[in-house]
N, C-alpha and C. Protein backbone atom coordinates (compact mmCIF):
# COMPACT_ATOMS: atom_id res chain seq x y z
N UNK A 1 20.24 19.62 -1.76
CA UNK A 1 19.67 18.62 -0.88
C UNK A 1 18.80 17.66 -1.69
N UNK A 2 18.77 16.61 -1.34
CA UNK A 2 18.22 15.26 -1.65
C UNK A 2 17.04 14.66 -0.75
N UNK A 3 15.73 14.52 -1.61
CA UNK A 3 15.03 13.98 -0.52
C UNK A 3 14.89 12.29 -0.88
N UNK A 4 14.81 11.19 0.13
CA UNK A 4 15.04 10.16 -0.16
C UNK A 4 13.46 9.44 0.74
N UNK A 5 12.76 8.63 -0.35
CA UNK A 5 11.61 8.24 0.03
C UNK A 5 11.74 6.60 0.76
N UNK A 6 11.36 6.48 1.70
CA UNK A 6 11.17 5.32 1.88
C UNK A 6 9.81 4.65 2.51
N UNK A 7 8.94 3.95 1.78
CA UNK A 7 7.85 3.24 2.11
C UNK A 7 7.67 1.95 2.79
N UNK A 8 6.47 1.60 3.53
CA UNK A 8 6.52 0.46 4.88
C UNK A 8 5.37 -0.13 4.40
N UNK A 9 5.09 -1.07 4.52
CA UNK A 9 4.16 -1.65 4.48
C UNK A 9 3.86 -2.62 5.40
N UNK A 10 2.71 -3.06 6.15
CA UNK A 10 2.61 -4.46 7.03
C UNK A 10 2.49 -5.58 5.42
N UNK A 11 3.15 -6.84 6.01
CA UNK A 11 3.44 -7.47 5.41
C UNK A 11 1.94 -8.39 5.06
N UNK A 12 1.54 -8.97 3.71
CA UNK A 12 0.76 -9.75 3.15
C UNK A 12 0.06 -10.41 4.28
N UNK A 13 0.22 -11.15 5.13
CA UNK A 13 -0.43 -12.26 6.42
C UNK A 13 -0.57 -11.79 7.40
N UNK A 14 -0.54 -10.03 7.56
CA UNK A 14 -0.86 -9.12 8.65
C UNK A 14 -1.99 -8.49 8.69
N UNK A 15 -2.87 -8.80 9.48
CA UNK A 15 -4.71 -8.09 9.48
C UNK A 15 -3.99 -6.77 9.19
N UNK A 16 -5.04 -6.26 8.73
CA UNK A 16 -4.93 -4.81 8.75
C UNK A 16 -6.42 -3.53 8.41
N UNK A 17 -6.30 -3.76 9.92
CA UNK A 17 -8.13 -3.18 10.37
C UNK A 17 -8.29 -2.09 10.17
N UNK A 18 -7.25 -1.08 9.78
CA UNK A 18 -7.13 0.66 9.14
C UNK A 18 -7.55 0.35 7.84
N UNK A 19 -7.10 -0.52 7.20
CA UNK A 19 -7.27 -0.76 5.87
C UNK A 19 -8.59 -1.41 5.22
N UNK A 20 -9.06 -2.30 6.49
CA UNK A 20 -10.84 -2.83 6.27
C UNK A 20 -11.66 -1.60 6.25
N UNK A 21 -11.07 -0.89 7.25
CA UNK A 21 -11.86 0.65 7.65
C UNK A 21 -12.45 1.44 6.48
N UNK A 22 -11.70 1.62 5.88
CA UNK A 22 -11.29 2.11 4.86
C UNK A 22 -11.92 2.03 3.13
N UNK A 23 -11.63 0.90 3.58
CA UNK A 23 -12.25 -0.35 2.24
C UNK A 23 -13.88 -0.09 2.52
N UNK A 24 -14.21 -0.06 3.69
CA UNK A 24 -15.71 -0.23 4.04
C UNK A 24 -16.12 0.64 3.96
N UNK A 25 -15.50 1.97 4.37
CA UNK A 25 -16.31 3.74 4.06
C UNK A 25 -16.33 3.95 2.69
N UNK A 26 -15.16 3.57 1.94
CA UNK A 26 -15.15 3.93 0.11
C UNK A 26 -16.66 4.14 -0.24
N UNK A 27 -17.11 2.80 -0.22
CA UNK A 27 -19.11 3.04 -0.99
C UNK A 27 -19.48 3.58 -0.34
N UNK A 28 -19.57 3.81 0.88
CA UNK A 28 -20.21 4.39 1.54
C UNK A 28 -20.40 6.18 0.72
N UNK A 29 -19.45 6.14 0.76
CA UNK A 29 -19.15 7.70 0.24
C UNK A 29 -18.70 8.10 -1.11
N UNK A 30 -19.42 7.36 -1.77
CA UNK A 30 -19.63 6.82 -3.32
C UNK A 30 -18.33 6.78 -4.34
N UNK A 31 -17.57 6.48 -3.85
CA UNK A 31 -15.97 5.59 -4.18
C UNK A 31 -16.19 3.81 -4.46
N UNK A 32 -16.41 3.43 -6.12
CA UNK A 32 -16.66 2.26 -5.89
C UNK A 32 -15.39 1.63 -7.37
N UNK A 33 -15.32 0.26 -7.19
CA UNK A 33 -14.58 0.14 -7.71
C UNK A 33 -13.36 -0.70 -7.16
N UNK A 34 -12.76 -0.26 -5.86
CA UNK A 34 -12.06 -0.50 -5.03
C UNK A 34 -12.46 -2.21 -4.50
N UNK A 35 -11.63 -3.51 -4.35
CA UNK A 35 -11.67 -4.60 -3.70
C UNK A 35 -10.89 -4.43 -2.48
N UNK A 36 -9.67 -3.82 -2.42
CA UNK A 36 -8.51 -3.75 -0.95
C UNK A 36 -8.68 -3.18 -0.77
N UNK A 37 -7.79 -2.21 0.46
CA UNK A 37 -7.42 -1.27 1.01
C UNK A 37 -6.33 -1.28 1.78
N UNK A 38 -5.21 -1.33 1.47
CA UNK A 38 -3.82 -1.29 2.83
C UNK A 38 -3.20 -0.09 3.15
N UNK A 39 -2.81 -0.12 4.41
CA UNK A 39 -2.69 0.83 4.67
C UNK A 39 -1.23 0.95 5.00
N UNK A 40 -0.09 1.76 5.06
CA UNK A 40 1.15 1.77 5.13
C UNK A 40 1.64 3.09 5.48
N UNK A 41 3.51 3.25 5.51
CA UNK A 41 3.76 4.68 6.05
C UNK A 41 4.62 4.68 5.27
N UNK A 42 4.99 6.26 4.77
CA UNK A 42 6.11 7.09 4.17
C UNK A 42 7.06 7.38 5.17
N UNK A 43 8.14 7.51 4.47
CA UNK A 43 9.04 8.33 5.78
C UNK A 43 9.69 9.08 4.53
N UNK A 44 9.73 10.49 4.78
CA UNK A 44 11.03 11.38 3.77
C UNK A 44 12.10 11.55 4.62
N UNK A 45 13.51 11.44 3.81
CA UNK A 45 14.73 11.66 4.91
C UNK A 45 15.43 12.56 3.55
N UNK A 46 15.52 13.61 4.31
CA UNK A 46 16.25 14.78 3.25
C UNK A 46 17.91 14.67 3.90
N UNK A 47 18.78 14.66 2.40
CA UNK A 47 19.81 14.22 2.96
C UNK A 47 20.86 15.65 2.08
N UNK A 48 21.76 15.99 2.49
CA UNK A 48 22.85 16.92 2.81
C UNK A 48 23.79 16.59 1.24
N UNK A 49 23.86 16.93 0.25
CA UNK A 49 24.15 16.39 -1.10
C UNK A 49 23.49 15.54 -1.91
N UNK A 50 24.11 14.58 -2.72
CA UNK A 50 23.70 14.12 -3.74
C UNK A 50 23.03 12.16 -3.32
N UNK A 51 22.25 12.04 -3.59
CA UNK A 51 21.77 10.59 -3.45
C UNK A 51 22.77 9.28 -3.85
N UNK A 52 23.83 9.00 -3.02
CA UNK A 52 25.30 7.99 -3.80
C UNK A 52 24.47 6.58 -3.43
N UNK A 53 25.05 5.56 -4.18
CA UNK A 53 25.12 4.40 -3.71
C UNK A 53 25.18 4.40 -2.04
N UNK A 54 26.55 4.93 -1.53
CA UNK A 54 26.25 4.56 0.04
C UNK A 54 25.48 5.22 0.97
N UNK A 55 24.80 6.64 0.37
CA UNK A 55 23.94 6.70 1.52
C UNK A 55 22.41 6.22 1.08
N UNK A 56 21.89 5.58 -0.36
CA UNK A 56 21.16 4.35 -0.27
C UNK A 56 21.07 3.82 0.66
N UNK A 57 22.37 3.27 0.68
CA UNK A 57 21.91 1.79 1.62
C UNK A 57 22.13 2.41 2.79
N UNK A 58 22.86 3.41 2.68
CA UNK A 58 22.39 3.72 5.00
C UNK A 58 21.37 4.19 4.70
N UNK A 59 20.35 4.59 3.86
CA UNK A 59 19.09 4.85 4.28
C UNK A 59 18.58 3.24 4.21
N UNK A 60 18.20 2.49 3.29
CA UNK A 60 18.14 0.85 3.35
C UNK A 60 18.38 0.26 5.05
N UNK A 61 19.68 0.74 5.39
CA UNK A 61 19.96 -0.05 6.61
C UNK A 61 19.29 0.38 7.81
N UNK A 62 18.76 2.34 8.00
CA UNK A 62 18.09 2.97 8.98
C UNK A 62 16.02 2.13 8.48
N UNK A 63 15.99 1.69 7.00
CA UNK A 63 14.82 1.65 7.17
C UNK A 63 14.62 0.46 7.74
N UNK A 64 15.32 -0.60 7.72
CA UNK A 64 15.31 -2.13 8.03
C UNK A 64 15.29 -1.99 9.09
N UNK A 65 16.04 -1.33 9.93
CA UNK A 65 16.72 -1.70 11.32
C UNK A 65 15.37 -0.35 12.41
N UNK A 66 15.69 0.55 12.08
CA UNK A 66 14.23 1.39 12.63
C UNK A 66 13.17 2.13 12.18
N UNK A 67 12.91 2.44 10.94
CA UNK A 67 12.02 2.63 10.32
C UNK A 67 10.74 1.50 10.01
N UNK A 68 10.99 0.59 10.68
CA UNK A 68 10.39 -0.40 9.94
C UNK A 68 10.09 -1.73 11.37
N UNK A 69 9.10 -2.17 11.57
CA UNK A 69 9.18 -3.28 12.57
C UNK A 69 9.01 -4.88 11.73
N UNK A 70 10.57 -5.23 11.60
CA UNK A 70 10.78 -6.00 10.77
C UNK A 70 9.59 -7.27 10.40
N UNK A 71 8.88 -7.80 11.92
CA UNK A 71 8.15 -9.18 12.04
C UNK A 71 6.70 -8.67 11.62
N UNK A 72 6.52 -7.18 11.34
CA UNK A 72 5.31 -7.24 10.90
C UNK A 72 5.00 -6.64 9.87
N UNK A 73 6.66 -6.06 9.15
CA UNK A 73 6.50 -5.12 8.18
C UNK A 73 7.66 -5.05 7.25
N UNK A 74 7.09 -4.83 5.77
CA UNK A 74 8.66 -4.96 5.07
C UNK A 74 8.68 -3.50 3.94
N UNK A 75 9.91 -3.33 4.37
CA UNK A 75 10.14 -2.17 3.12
C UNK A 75 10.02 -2.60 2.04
N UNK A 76 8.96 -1.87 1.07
CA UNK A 76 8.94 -2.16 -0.08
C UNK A 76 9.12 -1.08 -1.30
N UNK A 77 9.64 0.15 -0.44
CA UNK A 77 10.34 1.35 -1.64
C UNK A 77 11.11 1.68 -0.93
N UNK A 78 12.51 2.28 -1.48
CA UNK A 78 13.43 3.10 -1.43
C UNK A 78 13.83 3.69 -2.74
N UNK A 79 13.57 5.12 -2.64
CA UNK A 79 13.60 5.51 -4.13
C UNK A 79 13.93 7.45 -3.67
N UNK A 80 14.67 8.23 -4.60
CA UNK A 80 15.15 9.20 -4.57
C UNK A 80 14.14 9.98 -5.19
N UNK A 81 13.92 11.10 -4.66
CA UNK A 81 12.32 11.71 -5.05
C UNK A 81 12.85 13.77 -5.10
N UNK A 82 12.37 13.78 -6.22
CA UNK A 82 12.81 15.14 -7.13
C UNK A 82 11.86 16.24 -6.47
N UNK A 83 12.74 17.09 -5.62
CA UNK A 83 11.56 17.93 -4.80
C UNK A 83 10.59 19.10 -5.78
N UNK A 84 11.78 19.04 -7.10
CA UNK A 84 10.89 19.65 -7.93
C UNK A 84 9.73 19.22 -8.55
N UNK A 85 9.69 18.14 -8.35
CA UNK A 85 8.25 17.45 -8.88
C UNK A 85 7.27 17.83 -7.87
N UNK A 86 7.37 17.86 -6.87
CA UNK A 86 5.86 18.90 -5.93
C UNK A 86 5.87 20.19 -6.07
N UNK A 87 6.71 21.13 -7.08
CA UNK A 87 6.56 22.40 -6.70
C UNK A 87 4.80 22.61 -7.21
N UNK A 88 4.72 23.54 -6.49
CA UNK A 88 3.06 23.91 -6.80
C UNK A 88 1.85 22.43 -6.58
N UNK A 89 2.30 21.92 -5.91
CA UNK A 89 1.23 21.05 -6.04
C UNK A 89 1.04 20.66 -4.88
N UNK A 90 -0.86 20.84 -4.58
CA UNK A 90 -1.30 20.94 -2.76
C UNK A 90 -2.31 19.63 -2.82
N UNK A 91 -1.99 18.15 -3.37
CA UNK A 91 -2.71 17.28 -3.58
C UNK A 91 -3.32 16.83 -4.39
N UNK A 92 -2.32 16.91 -5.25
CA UNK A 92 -2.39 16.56 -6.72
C UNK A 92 -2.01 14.84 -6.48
N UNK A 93 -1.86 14.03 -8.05
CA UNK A 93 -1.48 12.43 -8.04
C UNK A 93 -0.32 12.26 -6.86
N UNK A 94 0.13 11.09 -6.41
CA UNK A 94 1.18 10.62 -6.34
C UNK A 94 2.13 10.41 -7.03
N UNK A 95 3.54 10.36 -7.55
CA UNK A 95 4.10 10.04 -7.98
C UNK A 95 4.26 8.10 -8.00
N UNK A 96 4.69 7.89 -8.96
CA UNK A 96 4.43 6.63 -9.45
C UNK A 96 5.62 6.07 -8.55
N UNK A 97 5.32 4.61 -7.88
CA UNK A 97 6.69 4.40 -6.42
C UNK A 97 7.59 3.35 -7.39
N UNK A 98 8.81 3.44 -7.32
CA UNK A 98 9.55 2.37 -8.32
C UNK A 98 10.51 2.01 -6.88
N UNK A 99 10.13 0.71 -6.48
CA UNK A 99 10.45 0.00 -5.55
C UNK A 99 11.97 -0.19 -5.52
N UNK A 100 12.75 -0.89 -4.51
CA UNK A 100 13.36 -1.57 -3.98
C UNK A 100 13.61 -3.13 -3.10
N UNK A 101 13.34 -3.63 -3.50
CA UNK A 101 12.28 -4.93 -2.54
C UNK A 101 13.13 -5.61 -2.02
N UNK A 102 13.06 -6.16 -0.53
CA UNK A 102 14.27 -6.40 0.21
C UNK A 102 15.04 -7.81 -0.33
């Protein structure tokens, strides 16, 4: 099995008041350093074999079409993600996101 990452973001010219939130508690709670804060969603879709070209893009086409609310938000990863890279790990880094950009 294959897990296949896909990331959302609200798009650049979209308030985003989770993300002021956010930005504004950092000092608060002595996190400094930080100018932004955006806020966005993961979706994992574990898929039944090997990661091909075509079920890419049907994942591409499920993230465009419902994963995603196109007028306020744009996919900006689709990327195949090695489940062995979390073994043992309860919140450790992120893995580094190597995009797809629509």
């Amino acid at each position: 099995m294959t897990r296949v990452v896909v990331d959302v973001m609200l798009k650049p010219e979209i308030l985003d008041p989770q993300g002021k939130a956010v930005a504004a508690a950092l000092p608060r709670l002595g996190f400094t350093g930080f100018t932004d804060v955006r806020q966005g969603k993961r979706f994992e879709l574990t898929v039944d074999g090997p990661a091909t070209p075509e079920v890419l893009a049907q994942v591409r086409q499920a993230a465009d079409t419902l994963l995603s609310n196109p007028v306020i938000e744009d996919v900006v990863a689709v990327r195949v993600e090695n489940p062995a890279d979390d073994a043992g790990q309860t919140g450790g880094p992120a893995s580094a996101a190597s995009g797809a950009a629509k």
